[in-house]
PDB file of N, CA and C in Angstrom:
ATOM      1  N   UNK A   1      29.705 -25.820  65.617  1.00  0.00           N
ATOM      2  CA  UNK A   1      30.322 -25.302  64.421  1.00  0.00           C
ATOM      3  C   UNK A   1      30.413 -26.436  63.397  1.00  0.00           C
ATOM      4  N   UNK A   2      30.294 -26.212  62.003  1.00  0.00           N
ATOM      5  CA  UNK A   2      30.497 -27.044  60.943  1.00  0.00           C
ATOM      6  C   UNK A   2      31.524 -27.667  61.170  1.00  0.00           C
ATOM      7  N   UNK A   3      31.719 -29.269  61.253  1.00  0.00           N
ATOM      8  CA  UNK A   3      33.003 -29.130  61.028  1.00  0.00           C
ATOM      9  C   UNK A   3      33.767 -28.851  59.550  1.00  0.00           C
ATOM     10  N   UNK A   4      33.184 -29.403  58.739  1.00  0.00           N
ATOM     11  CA  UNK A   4      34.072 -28.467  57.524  1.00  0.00           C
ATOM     12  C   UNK A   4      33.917 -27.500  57.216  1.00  0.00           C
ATOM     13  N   UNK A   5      33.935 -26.542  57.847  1.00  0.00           N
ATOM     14  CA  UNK A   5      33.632 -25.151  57.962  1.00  0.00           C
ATOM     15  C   UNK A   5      35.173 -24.485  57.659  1.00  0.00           C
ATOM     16  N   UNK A   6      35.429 -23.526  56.962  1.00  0.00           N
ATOM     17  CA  UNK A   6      36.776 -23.352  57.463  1.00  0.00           C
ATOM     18  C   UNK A   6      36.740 -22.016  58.450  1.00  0.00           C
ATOM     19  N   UNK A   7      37.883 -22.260  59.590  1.00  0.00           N
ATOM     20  CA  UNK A   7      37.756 -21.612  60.463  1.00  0.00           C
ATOM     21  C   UNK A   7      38.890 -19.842  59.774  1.00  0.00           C
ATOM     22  N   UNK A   8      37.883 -19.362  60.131  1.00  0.00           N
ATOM     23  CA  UNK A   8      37.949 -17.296  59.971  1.00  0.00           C
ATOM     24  C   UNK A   8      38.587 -16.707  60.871  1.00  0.00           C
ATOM     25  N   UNK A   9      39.662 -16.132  61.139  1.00  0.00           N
ATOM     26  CA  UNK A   9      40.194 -15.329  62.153  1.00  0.00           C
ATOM     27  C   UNK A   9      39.803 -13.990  61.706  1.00  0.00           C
ATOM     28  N   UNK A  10      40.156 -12.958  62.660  1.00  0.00           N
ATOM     29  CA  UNK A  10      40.214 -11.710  62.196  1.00  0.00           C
ATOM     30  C   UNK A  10      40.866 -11.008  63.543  1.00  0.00           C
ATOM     31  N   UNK A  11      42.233  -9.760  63.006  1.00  0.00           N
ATOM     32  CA  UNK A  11      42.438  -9.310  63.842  1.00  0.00           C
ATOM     33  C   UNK A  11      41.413  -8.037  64.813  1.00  0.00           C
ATOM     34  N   UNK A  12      41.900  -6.944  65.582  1.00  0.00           N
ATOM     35  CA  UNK A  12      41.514  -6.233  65.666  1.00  0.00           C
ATOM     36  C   UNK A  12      41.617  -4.813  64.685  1.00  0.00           C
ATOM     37  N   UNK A  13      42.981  -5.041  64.375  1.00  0.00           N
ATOM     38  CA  UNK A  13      43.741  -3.816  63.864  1.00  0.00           C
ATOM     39  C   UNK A  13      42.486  -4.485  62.219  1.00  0.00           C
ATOM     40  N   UNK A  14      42.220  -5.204  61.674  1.00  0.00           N
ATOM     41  CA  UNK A  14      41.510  -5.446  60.835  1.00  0.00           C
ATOM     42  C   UNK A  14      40.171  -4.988  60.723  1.00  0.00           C
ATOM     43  N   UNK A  15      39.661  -5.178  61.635  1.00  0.00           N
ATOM     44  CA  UNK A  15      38.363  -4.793  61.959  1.00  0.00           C
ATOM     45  C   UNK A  15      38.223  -3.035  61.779  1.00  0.00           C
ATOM     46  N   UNK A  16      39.033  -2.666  62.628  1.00  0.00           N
ATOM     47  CA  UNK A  16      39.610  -1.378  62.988  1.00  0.00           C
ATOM     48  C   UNK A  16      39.516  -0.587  61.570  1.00  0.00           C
ATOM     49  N   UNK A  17      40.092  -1.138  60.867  1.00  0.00           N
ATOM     50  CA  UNK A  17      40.204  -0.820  59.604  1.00  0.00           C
ATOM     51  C   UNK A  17      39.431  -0.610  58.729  1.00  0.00           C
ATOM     52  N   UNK A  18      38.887  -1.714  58.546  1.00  0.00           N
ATOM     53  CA  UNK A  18      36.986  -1.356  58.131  1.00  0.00           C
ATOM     54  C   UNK A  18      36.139  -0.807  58.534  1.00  0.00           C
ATOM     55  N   UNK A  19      36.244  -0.506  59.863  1.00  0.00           N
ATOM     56  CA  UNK A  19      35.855   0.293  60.473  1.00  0.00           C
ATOM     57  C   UNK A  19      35.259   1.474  60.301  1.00  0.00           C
ATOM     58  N   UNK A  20      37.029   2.197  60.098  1.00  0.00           N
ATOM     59  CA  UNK A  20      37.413   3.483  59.756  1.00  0.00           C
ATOM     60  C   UNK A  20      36.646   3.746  58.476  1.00  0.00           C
ATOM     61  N   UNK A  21      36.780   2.675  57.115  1.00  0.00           N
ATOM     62  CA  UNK A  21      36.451   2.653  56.048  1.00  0.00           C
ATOM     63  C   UNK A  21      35.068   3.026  55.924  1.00  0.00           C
ATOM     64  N   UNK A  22      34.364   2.447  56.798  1.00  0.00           N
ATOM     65  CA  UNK A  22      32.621   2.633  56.595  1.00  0.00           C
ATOM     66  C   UNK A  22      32.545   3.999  57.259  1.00  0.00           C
ATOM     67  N   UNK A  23      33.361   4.538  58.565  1.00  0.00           N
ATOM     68  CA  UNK A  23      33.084   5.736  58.945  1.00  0.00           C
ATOM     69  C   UNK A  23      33.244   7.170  58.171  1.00  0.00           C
ATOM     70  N   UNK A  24      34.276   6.638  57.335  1.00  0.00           N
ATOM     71  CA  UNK A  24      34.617   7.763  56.596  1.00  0.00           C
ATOM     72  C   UNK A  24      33.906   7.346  54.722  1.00  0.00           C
ATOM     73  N   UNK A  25      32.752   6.453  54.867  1.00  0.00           N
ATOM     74  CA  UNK A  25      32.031   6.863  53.670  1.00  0.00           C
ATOM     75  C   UNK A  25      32.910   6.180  52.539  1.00  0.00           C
ATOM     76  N   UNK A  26      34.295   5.072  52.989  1.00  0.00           N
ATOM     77  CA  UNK A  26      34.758   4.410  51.600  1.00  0.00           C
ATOM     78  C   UNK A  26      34.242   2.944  51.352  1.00  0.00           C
ATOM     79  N   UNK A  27      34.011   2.927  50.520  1.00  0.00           N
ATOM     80  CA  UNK A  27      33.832   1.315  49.768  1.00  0.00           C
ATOM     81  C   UNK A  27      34.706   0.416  50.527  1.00  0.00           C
ATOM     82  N   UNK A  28      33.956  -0.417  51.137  1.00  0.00           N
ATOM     83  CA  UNK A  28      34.344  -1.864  51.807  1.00  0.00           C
ATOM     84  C   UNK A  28      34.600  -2.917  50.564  1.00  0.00           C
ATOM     85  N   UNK A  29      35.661  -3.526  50.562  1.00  0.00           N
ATOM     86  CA  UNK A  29      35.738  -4.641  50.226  1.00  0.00           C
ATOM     87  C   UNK A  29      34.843  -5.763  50.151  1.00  0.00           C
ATOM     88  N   UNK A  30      33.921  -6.175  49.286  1.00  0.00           N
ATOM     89  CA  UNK A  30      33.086  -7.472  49.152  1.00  0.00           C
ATOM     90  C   UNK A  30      33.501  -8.834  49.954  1.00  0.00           C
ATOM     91  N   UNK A  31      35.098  -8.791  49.876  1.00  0.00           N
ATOM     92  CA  UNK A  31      35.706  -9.890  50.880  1.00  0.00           C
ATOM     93  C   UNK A  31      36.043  -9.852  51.673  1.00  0.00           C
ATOM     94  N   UNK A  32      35.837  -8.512  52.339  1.00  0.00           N
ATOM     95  CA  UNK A  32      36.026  -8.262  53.639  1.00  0.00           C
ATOM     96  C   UNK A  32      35.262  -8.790  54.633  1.00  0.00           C
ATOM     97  N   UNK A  33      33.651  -7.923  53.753  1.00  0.00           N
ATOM     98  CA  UNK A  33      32.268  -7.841  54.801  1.00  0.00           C
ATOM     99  C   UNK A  33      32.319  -9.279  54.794  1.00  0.00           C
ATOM    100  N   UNK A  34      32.271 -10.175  53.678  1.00  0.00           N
ATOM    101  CA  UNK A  34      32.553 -11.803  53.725  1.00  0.00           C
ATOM    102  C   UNK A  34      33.178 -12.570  55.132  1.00  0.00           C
ATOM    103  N   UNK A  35      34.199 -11.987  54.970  1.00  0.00           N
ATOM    104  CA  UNK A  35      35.222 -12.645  55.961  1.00  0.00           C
ATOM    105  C   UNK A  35      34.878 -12.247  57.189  1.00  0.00           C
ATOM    106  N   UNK A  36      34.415 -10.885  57.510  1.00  0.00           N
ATOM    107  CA  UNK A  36      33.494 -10.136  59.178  1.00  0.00           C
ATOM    108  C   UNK A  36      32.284 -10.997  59.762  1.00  0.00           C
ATOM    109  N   UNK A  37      31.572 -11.219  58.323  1.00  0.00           N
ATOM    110  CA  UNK A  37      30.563 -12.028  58.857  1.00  0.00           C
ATOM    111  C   UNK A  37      30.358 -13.508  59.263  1.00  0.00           C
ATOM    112  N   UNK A  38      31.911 -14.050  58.283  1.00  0.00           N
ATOM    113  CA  UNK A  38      32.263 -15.400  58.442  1.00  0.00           C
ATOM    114  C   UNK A  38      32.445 -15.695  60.181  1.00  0.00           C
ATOM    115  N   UNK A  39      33.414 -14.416  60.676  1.00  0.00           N
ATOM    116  CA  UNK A  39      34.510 -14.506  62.031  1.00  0.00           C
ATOM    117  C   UNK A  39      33.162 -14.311  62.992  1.00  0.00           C
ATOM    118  N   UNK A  40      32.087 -13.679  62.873  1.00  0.00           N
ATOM    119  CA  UNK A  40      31.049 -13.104  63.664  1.00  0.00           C
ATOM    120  C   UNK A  40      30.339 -14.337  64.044  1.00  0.00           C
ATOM    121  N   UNK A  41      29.962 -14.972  62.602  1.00  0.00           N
ATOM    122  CA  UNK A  41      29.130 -16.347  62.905  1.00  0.00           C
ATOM    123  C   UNK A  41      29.527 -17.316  63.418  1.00  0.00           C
ATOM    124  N   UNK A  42      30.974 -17.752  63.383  1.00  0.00           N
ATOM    125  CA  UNK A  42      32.068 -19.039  64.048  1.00  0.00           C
ATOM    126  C   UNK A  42      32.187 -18.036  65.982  1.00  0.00           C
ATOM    127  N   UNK A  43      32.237 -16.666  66.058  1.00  0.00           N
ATOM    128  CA  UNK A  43      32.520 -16.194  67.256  1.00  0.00           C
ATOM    129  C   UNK A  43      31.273 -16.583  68.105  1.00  0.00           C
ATOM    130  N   UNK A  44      30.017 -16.295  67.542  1.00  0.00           N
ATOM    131  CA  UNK A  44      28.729 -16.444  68.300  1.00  0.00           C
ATOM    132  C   UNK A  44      28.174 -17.989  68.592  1.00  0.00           C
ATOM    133  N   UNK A  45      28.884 -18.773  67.094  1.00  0.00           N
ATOM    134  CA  UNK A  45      28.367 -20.446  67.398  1.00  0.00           C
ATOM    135  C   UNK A  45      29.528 -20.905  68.971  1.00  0.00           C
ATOM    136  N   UNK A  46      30.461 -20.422  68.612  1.00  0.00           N
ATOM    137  CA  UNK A  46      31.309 -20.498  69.775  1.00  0.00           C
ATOM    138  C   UNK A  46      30.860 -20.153  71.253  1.00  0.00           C
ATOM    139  N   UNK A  47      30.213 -18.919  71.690  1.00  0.00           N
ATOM    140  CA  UNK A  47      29.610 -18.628  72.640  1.00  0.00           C
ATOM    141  C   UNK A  47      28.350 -19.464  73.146  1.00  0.00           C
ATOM    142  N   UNK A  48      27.261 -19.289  71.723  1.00  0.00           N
ATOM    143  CA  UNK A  48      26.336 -20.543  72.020  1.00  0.00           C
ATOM    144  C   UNK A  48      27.169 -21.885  72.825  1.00  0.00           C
ATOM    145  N   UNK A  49      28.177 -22.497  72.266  1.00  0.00           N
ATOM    146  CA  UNK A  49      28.261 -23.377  72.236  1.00  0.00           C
ATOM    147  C   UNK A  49      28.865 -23.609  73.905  1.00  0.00           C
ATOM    148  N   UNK A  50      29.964 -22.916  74.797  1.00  0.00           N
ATOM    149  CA  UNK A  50      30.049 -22.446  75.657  1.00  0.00           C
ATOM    150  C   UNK A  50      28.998 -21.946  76.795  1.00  0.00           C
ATOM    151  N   UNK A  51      27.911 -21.742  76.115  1.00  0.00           N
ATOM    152  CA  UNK A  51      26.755 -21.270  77.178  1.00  0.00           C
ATOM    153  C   UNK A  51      26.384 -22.671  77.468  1.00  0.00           C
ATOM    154  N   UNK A  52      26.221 -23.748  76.201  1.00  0.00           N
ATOM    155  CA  UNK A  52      25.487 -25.112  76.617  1.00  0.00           C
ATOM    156  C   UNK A  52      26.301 -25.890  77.407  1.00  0.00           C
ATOM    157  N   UNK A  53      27.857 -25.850  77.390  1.00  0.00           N
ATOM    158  CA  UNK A  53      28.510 -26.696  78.003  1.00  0.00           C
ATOM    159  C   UNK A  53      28.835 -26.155  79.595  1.00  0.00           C
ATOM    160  N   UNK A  54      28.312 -24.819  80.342  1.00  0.00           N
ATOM    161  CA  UNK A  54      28.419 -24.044  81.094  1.00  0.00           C
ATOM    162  C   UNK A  54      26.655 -24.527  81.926  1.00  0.00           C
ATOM    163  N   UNK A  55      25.618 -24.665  81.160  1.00  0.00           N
ATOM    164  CA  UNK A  55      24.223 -24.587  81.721  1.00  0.00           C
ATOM    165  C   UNK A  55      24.384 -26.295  81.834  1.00  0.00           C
ATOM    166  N   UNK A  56      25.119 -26.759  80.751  1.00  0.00           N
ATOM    167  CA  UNK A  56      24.745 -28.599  81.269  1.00  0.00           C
ATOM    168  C   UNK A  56      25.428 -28.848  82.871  1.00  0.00           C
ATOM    169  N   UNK A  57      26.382 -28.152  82.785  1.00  0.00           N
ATOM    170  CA  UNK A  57      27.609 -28.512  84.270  1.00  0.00           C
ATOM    171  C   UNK A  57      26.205 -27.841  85.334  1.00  0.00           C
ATOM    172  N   UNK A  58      26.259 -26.980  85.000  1.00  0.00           N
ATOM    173  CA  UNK A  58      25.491 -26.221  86.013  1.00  0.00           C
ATOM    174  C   UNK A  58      24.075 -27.466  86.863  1.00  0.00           C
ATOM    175  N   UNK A  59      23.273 -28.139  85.591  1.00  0.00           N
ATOM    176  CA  UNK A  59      22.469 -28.776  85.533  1.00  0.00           C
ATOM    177  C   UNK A  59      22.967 -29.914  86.259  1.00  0.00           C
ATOM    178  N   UNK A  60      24.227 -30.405  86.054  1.00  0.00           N
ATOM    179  CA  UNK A  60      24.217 -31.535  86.646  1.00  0.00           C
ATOM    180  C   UNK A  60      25.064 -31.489  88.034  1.00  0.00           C
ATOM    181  N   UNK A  61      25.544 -30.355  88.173  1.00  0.00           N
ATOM    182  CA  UNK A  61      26.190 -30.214  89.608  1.00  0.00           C
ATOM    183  C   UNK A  61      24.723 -29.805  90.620  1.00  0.00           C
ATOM    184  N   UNK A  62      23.513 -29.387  89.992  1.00  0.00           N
ATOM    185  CA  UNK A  62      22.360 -29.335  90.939  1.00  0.00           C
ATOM    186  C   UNK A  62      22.241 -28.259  91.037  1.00  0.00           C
ATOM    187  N   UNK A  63      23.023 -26.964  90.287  1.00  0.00           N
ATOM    188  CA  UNK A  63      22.752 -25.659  90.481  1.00  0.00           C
ATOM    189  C   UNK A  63      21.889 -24.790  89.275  1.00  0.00           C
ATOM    190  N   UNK A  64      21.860 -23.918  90.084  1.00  0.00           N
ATOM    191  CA  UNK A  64      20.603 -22.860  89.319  1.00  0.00           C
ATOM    192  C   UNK A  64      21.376 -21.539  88.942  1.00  0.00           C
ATOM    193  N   UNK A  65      21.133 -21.019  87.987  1.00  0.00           N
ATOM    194  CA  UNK A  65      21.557 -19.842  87.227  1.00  0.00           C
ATOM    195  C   UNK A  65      20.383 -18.888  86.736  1.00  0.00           C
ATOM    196  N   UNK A  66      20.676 -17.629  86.768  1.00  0.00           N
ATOM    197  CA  UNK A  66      19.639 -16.552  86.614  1.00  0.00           C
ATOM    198  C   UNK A  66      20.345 -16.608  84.817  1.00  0.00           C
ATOM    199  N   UNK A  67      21.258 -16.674  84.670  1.00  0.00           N
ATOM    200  CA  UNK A  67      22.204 -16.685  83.469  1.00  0.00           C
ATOM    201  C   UNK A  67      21.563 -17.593  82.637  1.00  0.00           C
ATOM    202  N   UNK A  68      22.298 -18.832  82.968  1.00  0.00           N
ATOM    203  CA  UNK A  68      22.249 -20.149  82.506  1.00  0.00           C
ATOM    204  C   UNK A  68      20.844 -20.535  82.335  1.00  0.00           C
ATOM    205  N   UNK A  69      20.096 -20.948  81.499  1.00  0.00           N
ATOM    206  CA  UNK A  69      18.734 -20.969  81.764  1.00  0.00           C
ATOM    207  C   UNK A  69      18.378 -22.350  80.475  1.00  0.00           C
ATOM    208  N   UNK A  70      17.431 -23.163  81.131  1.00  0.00           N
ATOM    209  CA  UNK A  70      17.578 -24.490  80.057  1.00  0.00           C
ATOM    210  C   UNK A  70      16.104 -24.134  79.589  1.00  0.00           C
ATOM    211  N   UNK A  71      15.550 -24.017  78.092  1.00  0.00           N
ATOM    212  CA  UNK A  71      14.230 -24.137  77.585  1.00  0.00           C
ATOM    213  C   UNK A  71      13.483 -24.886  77.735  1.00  0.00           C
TER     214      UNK A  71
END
């Protein structure tokens, strides 16, 4: 993650909300979809980032993963 990135939360009940909004055909907020996509991209660099520190252990304890997989 960037570090000067600023970090994005988002609840559920938030999400939820927009949700509803796109289901029922209303205009999303411009700073919403902003802020969804902000929390999406910091959530997934996060996972990436978790998969590498999960496949290095793996790597160096001598084990193999069907999961974990190094390129």
């Amino acid at each position: 993650m960037n570090p000067n990135a600023k970090q994005v939360g988002m609840t559920i009940q938030e999400l939820e909300q927009i949700e509803d909004r796109a289901r029922r055909g209303l205009p999303i907020d411009p700073e919403a979809i902003l802020t969804v996509t902000a929390y999406l991209r910091d959530v997934l660099q996060a996972k990436i980032n978790a998969e590498a520190v999960a496949s290095e252990a793996l790597r160096k304890a001598g084990l193999k993963s069907r999961y974990y997989t190094t390129a």
